[in-house]
N, C-alpha and C. Protein backbone atom coordinates (compact mmCIF):
# COMPACT_ATOMS: atom_id res chain seq x y z
N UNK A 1 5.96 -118.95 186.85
CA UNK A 1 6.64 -119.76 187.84
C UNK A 1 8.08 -119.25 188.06
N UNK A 2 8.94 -118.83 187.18
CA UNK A 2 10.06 -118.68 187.01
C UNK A 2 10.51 -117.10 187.46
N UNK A 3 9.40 -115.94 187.70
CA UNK A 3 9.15 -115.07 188.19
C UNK A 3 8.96 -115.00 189.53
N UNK A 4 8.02 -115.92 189.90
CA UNK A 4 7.23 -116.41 191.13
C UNK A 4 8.87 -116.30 191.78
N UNK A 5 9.90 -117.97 191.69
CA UNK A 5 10.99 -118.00 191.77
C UNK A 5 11.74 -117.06 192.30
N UNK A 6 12.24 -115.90 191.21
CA UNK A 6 13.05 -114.94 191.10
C UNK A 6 12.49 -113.77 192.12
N UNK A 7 11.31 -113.63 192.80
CA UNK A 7 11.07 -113.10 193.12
C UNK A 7 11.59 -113.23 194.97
N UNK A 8 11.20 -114.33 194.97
CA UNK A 8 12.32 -114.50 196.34
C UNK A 8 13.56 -114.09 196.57
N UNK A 9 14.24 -113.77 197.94
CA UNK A 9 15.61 -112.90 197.89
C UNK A 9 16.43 -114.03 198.06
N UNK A 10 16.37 -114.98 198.35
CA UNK A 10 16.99 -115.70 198.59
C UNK A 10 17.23 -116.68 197.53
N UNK A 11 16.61 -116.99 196.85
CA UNK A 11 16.73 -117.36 194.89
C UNK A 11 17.58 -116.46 194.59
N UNK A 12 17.27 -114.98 194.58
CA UNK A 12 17.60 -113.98 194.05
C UNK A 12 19.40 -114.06 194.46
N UNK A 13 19.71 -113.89 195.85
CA UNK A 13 20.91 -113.95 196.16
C UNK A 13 21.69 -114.59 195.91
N UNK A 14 21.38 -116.02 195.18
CA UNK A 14 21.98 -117.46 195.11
C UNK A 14 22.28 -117.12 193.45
N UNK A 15 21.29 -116.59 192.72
CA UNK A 15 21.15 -115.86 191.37
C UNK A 15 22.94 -115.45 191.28
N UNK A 16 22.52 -114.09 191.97
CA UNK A 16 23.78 -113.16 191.96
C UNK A 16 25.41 -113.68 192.15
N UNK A 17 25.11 -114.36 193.28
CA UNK A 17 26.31 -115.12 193.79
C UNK A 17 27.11 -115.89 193.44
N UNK A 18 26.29 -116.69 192.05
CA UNK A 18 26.52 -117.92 191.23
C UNK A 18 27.38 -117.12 189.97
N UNK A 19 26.58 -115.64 189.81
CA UNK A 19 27.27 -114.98 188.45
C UNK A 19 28.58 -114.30 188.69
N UNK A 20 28.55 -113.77 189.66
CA UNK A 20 29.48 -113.12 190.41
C UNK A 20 30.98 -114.32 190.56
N UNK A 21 30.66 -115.59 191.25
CA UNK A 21 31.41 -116.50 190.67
C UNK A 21 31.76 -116.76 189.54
N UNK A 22 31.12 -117.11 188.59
CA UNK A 22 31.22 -116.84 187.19
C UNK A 22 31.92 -115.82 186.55
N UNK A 23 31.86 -114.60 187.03
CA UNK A 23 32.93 -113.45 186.54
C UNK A 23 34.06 -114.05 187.15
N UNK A 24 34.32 -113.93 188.34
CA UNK A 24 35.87 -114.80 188.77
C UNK A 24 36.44 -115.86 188.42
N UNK A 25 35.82 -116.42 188.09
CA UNK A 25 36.14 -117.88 187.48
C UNK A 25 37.23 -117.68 185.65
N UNK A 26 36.05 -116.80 185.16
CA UNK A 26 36.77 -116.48 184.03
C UNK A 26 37.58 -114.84 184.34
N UNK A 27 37.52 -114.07 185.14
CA UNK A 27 38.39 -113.98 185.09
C UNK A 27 40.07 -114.32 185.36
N UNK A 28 40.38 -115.71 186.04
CA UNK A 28 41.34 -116.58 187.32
C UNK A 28 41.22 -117.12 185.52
N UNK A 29 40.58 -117.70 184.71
CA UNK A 29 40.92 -118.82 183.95
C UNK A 29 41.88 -117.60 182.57
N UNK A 30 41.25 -116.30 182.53
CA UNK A 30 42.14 -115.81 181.11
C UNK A 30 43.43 -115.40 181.53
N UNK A 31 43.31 -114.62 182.92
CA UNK A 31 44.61 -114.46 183.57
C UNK A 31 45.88 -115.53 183.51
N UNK A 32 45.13 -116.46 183.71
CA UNK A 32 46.09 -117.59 183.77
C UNK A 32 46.64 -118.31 182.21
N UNK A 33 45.45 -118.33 181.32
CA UNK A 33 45.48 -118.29 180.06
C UNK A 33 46.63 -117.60 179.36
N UNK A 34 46.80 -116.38 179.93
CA UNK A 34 47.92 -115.31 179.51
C UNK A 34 49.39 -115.58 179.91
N UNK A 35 49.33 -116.42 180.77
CA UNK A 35 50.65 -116.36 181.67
C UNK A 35 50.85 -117.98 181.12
N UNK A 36 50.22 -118.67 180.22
CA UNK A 36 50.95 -120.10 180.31
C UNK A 36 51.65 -119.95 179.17
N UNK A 37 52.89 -121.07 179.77
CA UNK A 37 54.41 -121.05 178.82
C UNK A 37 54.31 -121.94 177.77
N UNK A 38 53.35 -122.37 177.45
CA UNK A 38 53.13 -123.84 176.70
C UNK A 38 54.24 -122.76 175.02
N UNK A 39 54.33 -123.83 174.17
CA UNK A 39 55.10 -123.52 172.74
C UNK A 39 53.87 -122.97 171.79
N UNK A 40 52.63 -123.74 172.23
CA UNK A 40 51.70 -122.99 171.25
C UNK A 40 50.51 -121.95 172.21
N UNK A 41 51.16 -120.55 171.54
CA UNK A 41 50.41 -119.68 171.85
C UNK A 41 48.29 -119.10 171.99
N UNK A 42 48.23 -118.96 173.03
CA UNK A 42 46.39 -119.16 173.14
C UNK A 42 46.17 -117.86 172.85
N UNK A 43 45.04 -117.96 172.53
CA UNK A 43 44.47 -116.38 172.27
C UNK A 43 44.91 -114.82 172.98
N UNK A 44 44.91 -115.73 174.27
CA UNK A 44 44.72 -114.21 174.98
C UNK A 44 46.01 -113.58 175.21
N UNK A 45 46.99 -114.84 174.28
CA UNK A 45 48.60 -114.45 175.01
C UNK A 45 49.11 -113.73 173.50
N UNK A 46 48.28 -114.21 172.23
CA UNK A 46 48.52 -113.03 171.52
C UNK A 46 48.02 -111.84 171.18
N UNK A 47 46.78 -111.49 172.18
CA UNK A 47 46.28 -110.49 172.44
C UNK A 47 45.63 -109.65 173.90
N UNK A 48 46.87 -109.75 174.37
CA UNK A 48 47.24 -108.97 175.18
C UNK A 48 46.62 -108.23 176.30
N UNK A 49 46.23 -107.09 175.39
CA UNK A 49 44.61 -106.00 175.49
C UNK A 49 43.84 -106.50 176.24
N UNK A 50 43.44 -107.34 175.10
CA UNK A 50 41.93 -108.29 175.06
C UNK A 50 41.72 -109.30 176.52
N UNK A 51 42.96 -109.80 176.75
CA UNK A 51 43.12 -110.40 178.16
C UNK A 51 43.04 -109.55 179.45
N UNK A 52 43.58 -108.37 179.11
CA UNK A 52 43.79 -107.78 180.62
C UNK A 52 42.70 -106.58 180.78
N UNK A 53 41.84 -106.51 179.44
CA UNK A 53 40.62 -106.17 179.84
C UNK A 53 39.12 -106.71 180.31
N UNK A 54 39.50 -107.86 179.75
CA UNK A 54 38.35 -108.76 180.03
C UNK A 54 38.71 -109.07 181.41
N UNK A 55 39.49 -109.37 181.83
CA UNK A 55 39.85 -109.42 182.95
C UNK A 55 40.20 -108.89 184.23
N UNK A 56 40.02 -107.51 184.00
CA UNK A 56 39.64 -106.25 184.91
C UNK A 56 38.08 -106.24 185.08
N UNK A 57 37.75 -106.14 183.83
CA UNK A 57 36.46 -106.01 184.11
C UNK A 57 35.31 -107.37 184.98
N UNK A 58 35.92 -108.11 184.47
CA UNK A 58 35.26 -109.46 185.22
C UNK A 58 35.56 -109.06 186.59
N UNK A 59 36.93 -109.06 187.36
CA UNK A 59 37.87 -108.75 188.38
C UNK A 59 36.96 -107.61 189.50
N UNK A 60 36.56 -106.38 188.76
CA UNK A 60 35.75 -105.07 189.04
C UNK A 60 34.56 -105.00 188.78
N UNK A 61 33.92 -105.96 187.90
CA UNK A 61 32.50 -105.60 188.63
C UNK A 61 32.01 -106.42 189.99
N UNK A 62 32.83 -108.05 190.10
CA UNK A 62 31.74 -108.51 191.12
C UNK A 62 31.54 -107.95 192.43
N UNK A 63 32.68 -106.89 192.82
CA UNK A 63 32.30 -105.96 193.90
C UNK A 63 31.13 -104.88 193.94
N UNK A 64 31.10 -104.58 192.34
CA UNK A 64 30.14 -103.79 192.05
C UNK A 64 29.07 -104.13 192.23
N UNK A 65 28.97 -105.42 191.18
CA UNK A 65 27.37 -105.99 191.70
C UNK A 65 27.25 -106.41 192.93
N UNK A 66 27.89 -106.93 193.68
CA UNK A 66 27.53 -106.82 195.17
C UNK A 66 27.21 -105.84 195.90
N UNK A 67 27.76 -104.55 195.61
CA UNK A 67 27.45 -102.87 196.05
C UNK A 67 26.14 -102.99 196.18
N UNK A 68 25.99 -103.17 194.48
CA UNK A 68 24.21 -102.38 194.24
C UNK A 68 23.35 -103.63 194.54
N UNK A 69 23.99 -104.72 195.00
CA UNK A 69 22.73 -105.48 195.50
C UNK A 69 22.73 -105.00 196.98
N UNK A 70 23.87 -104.93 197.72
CA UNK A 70 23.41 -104.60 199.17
C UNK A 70 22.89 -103.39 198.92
N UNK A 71 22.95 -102.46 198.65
CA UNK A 71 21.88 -101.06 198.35
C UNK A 71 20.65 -101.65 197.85
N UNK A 72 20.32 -102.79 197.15
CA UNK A 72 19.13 -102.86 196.92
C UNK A 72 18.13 -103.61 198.01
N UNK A 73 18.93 -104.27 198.38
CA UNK A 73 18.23 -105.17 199.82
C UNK A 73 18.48 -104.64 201.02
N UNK A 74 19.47 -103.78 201.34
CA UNK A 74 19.68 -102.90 202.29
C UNK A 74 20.39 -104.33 203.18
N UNK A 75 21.08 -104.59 202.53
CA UNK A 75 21.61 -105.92 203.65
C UNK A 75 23.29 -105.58 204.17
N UNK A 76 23.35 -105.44 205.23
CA UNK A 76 24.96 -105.09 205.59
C UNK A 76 25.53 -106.13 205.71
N UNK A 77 25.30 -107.13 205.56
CA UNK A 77 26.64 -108.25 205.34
C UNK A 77 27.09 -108.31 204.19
N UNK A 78 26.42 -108.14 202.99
CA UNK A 78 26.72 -107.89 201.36
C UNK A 78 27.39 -106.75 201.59
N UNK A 79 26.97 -105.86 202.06
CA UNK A 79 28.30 -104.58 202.14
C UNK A 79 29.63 -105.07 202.88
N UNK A 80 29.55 -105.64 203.87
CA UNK A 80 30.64 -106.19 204.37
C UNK A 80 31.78 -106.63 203.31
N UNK A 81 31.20 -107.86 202.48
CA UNK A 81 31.95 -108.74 201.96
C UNK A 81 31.90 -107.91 201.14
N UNK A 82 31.92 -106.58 200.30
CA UNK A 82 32.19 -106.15 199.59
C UNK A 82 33.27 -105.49 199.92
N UNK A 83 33.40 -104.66 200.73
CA UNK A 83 34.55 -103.94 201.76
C UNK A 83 35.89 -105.15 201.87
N UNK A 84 35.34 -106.46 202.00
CA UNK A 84 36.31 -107.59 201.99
C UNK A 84 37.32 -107.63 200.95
N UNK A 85 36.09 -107.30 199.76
CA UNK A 85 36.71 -108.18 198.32
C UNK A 85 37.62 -106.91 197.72
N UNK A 86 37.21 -105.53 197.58
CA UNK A 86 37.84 -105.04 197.74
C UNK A 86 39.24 -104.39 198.22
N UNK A 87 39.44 -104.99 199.26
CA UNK A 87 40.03 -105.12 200.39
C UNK A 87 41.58 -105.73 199.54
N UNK A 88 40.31 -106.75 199.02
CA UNK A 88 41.70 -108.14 198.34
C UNK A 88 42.41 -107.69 197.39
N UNK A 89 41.64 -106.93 196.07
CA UNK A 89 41.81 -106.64 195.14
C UNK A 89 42.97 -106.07 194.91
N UNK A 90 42.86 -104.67 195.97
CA UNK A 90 43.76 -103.64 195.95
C UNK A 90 44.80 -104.38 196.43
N UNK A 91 45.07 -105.05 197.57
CA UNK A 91 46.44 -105.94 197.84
C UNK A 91 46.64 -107.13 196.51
N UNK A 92 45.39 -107.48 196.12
CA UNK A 92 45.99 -108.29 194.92
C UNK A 92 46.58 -107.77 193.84
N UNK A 93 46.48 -106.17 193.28
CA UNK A 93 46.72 -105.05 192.58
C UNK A 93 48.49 -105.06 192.81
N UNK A 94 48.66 -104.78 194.15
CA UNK A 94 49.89 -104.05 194.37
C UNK A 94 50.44 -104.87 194.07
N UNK A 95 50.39 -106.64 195.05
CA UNK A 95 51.41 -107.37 194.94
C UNK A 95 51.79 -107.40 193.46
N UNK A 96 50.75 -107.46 192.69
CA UNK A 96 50.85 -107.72 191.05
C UNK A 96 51.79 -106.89 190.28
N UNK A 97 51.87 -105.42 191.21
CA UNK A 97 53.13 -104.45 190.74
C UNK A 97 54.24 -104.66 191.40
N UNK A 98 54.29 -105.13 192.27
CA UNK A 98 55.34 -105.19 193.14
C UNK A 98 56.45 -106.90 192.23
N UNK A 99 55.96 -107.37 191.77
CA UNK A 99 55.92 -108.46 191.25
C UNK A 99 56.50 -108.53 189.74
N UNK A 100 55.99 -107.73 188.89
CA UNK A 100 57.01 -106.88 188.14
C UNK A 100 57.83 -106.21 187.55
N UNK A 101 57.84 -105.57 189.21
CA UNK A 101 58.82 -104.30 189.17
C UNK A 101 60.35 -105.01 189.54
């Protein structure tokens, strides 16, 4: 049944879309994790690393997995919004140096 399910694209897409949220979500929650001023220090603010990699990577794949799903369904609006998110990233990138500096 649960195959049956998964086998639809449209299950399937709702699948992806939900995880893909899920990477953003945590990555928006450690980012932020890192940056709070509270007196007692959270994990990710005494490890550093560990925050701003988990958090790239969450950040960089959900474009990815959106890539290889529009290559897998051959769907150009998933490429679209990938071109979008991308789009964001890199301006969300700079401002983030610009911000810094």
């Amino acid at each position: 049944m649960l195959l049956e399910l998964l086998s639809d694209q449209k299950v399937m897409f709702r699948v992806v879309y939900i995880f893909c949220f899920a990477l953003l979500f945590i990555a928006y929650a450690v980012n932020r994790s890192m940056k709070n001023k509270k007196q007692h220090q959270t994990f990710f603010q005494r490890h550093k690393k560990a925050g701003t990699v988990l958090t790239k990577v969450c950040f960089f794949s959900t474009p990815l997995i959106f890539f290889l799903w529009s290559i897998f369904t051959k769907d150009g609006q998933v490429f679209t919004t990938v071109v979008c998110m991308l789009i964001i990233i890199t301006n969300h990138i700079n401002f983030g140096k610009e911000e810094t500096a």
